[in-house]
Protein backbone atom coordinates (compact mmCIF):
# COMPACT_ATOMS: atom_id res chain seq x y z
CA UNK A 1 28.44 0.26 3.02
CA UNK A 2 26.24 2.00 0.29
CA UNK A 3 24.98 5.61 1.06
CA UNK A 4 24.25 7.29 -2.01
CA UNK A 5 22.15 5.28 -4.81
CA UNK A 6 20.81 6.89 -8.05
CA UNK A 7 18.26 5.45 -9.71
CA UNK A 8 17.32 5.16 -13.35
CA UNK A 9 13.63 5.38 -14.40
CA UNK A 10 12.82 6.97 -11.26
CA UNK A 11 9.70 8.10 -12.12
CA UNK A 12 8.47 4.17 -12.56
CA UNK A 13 5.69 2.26 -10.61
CA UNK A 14 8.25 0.30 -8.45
CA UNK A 15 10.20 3.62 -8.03
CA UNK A 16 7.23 5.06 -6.75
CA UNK A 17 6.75 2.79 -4.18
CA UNK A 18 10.58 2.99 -3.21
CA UNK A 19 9.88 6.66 -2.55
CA UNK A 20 7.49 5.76 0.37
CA UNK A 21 9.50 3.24 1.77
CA UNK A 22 11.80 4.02 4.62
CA UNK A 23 15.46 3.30 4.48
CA UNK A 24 18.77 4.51 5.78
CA UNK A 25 19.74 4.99 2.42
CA UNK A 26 20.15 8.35 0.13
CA UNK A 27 17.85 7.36 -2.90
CA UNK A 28 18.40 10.46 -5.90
CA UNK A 29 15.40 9.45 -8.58
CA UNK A 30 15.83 10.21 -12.15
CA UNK A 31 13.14 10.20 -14.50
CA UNK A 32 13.90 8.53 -18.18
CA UNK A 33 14.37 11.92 -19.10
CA UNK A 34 16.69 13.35 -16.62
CA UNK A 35 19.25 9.97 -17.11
CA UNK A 36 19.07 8.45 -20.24
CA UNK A 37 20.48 5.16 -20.73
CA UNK A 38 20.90 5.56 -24.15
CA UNK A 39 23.49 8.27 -24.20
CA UNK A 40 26.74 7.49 -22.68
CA UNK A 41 26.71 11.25 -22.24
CA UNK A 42 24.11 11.06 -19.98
CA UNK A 43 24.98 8.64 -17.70
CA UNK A 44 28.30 9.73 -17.49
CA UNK A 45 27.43 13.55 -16.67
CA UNK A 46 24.45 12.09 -13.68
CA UNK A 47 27.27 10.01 -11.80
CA UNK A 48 30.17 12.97 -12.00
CA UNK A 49 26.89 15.62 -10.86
CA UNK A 50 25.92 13.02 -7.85
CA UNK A 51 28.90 11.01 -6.96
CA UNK A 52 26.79 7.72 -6.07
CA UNK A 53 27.99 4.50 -4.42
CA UNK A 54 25.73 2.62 -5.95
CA UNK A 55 23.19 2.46 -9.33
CA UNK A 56 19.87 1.11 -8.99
CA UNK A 57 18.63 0.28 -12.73
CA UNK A 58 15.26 0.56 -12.66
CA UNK A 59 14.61 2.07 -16.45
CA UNK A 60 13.64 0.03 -19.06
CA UNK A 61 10.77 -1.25 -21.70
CA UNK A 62 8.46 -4.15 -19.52
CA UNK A 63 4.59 -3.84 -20.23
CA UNK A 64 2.58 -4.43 -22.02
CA UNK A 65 4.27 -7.42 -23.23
CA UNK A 66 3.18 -7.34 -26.77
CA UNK A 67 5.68 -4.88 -27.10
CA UNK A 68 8.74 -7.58 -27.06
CA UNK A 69 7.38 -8.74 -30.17
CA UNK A 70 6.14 -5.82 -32.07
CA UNK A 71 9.25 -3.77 -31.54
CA UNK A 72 12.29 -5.87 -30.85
CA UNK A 73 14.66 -3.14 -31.89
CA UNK A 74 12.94 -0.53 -28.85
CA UNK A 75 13.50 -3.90 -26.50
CA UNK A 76 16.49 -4.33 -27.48
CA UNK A 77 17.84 -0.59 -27.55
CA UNK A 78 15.94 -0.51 -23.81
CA UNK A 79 16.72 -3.72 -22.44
CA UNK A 80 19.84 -5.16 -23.72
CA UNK A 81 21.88 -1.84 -25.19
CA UNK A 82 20.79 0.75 -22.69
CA UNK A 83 21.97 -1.73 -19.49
CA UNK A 84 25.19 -2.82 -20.94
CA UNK A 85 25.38 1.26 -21.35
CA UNK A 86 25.50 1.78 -17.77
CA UNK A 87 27.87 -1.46 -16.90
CA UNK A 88 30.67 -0.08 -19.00
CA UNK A 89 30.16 3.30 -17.30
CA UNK A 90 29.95 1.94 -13.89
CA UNK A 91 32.74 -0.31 -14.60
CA UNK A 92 35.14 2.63 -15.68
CA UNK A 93 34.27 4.64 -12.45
CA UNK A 94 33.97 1.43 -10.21
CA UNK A 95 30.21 2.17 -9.17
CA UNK A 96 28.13 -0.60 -7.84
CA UNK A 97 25.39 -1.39 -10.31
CA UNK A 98 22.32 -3.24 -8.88
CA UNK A 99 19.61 -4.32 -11.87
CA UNK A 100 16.34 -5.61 -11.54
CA UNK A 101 16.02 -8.62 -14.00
CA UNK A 102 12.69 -11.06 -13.91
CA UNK A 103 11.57 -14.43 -12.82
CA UNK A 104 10.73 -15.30 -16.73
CA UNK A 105 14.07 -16.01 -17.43
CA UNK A 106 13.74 -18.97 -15.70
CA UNK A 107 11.99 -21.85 -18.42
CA UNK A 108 8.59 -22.46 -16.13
CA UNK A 109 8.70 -26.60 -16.54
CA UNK A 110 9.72 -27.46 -12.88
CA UNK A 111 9.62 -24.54 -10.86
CA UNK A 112 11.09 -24.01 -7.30
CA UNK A 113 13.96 -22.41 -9.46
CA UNK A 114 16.86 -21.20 -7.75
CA UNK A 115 20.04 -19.08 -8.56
CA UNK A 116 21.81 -21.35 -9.90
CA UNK A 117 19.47 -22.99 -12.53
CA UNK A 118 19.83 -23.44 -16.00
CA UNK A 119 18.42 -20.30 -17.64
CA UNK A 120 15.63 -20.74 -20.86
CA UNK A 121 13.35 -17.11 -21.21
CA UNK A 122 10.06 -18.58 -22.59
CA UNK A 123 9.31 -15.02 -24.28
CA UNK A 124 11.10 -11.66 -25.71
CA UNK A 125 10.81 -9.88 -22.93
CA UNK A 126 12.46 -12.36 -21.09
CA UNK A 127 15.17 -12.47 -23.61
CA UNK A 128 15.61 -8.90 -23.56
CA UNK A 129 16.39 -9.07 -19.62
CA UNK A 130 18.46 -11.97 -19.95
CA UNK A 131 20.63 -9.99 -22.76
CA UNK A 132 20.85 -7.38 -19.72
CA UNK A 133 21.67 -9.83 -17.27
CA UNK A 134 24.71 -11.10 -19.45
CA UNK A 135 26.44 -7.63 -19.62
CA UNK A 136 25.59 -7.16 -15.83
CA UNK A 137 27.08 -10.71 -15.00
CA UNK A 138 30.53 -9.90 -16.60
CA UNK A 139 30.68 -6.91 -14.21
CA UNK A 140 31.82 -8.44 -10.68
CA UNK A 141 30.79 -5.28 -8.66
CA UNK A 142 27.27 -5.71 -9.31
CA UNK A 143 23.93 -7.24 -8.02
CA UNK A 144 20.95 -8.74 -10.10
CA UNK A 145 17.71 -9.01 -8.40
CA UNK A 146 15.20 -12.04 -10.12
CA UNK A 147 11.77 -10.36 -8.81
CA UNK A 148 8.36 -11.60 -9.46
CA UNK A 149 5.97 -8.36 -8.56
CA UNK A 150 2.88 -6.29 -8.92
CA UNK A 151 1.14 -3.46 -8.47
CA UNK A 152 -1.56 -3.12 -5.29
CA UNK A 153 -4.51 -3.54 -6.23
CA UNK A 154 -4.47 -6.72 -8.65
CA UNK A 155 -5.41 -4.88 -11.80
CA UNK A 156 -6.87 -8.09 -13.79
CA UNK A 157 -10.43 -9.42 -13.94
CA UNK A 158 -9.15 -12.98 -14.06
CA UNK A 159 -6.39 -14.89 -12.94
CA UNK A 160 -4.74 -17.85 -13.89
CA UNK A 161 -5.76 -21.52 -11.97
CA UNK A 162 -3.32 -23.64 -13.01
CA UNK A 163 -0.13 -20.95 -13.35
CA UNK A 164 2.17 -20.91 -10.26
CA UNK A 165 4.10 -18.12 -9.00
CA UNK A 166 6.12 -16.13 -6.70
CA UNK A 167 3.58 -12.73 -6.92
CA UNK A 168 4.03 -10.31 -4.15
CA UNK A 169 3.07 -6.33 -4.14
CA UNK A 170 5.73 -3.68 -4.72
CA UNK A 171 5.25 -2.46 -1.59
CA UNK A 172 6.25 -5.43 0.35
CA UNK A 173 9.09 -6.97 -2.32
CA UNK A 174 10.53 -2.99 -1.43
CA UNK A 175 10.89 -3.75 2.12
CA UNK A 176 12.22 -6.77 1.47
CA UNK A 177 14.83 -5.57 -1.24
CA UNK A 178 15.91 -2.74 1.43
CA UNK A 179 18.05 -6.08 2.85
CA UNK A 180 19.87 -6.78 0.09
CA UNK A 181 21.93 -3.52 -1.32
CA UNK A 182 25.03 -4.53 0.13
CA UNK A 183 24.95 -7.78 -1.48
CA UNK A 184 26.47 -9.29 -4.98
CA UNK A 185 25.25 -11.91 -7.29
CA UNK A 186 21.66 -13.30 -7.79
CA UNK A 187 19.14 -12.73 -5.72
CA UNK A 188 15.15 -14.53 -6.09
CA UNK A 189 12.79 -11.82 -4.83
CA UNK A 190 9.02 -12.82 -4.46
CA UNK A 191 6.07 -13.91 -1.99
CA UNK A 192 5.67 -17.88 -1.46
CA UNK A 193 4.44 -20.27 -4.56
CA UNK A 194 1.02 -20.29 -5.06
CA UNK A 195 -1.07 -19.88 -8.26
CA UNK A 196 -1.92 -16.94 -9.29
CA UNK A 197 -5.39 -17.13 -8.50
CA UNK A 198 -4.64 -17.61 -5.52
CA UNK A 199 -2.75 -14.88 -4.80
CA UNK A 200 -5.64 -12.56 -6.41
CA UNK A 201 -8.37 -14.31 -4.77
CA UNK A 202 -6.94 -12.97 -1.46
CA UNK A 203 -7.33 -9.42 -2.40
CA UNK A 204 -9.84 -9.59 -5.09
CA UNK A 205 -12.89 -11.91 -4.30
CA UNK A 206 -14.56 -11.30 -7.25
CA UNK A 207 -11.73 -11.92 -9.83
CA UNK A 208 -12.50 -14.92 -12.37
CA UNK A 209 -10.11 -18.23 -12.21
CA UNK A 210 -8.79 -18.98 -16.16
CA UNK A 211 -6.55 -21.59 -17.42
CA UNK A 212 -3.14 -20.80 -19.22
CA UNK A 213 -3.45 -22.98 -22.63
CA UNK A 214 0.13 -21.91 -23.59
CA UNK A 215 0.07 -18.36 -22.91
CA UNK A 216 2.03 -18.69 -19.33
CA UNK A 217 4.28 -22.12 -18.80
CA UNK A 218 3.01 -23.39 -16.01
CA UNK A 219 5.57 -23.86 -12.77
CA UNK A 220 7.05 -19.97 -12.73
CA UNK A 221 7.85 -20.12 -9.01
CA UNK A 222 11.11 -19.86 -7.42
CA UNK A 223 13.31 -21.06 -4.99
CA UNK A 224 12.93 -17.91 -2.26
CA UNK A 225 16.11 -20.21 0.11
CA UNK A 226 18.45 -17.52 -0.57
CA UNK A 227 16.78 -14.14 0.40
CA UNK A 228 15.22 -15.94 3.50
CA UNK A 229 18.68 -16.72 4.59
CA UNK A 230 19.66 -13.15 4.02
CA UNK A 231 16.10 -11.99 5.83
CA UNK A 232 16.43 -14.00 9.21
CA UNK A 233 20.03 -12.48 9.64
């Protein structure tokens, strides 16, 4: 049973809402700053200072998406080389490492993906988590959360029509993560399919209903069997 966790980029938005959930659990935040992915140094001296069970890897490059193509080498230094960082660490010391990876590694053609689908990232930064993902994969001690979130309020004027998802806020996908520390391999994480209009008309009556031309494939959503299963326990 996990007591301890630390958690990289602590000072995040989905870190921020962990903060205010409430949990049985010892959560010890670190900013970028304070544990730094990059330096072996530095994630070596945070786990000998705190002695965690468990590391919740939070840090890394996401938004604004753009970003995965302007500046593969920071996505890739981030993403890819800063995670497999922390699994060779964690593996040495035998520390539970639990990594939140993304619904767009999934290809978007049939949706209802579960688990156990054939992976096919449609952009970088789906690449970039799926490089993650591999390293994390290899280590046996570890789990890797798929989530499909957002921040409350829906930030965007528009939404698209014809795009389904899995959207759900951060404060809700953080009570419903609480459930799953204790358990290994691949976990879906999300609110039920529906487009994302949809999902944005409920909390923002005045947003504007677009069509994805390309930008977005069109059938993100996943399979959510697993975590349900897991919930009604």
């Amino acid at each position: 049973m996990l007591k301890k966790i630390i958690v990289t980029g602590g000072d995040g938005r989905f870190a921020q809402e962990l903060k205010k959930t409430k949990s049985r659990y010892k959560f010890i935040f670190r900013s970028k700053k304070q544990f730094n992915v990059l330096s072996i140094k530095s994630i070596k001296k945070n786990l000998k200072n705190f002695k965690p069970d468990c590391v919740l890897h939070l840090a890394g490059l996401s938004r604004p998406m753009s970003i995965h193509d302007k500046d593969i080498n920071k996505s890739i230094d981030l993403n890819i080389i800063g995670t497999s960082n922390l699994v060779k660490v964690c593996n040495e010391n035998q520390i539970k490492i639990i990594f939140f990876s993304t619904s767009y590694l999934y290809p978007g053609k049939k949706g209802n993906y579960s688990e156990t689908d054939p992976l096919l990232p449609w952009n970088n930064y789906g690449w970039s988590k799926m490089g993650a993902e591999s390293a994390v994969q290899m280590y046996k001690n570890s789990l890797i959360i798929r989530a499909c979130m957002t921040e409350k309020p829906f930030l965007h004027k528009s939404a698209f029509g014809n795009v389904k998802s899995n959207f759900i806020f951060h404060d809700n996908f953080a009570k419903i993560f609480l459930k799953t520390l204790n358990k290994r391999g691949v976990i879906n994480i999300g609110g039920k399919s529906q487009t994302i209009f949809q999902f944005a008309k409920k909390f923002n009556s005045n947003v504007k209903k677009i069509k994805s031309n390309g930008e977005f494939p069109l059938k993100m959503d996943m399979s959510l069997k697993k975590i349900n299963k897991i919930l009604k326990k």
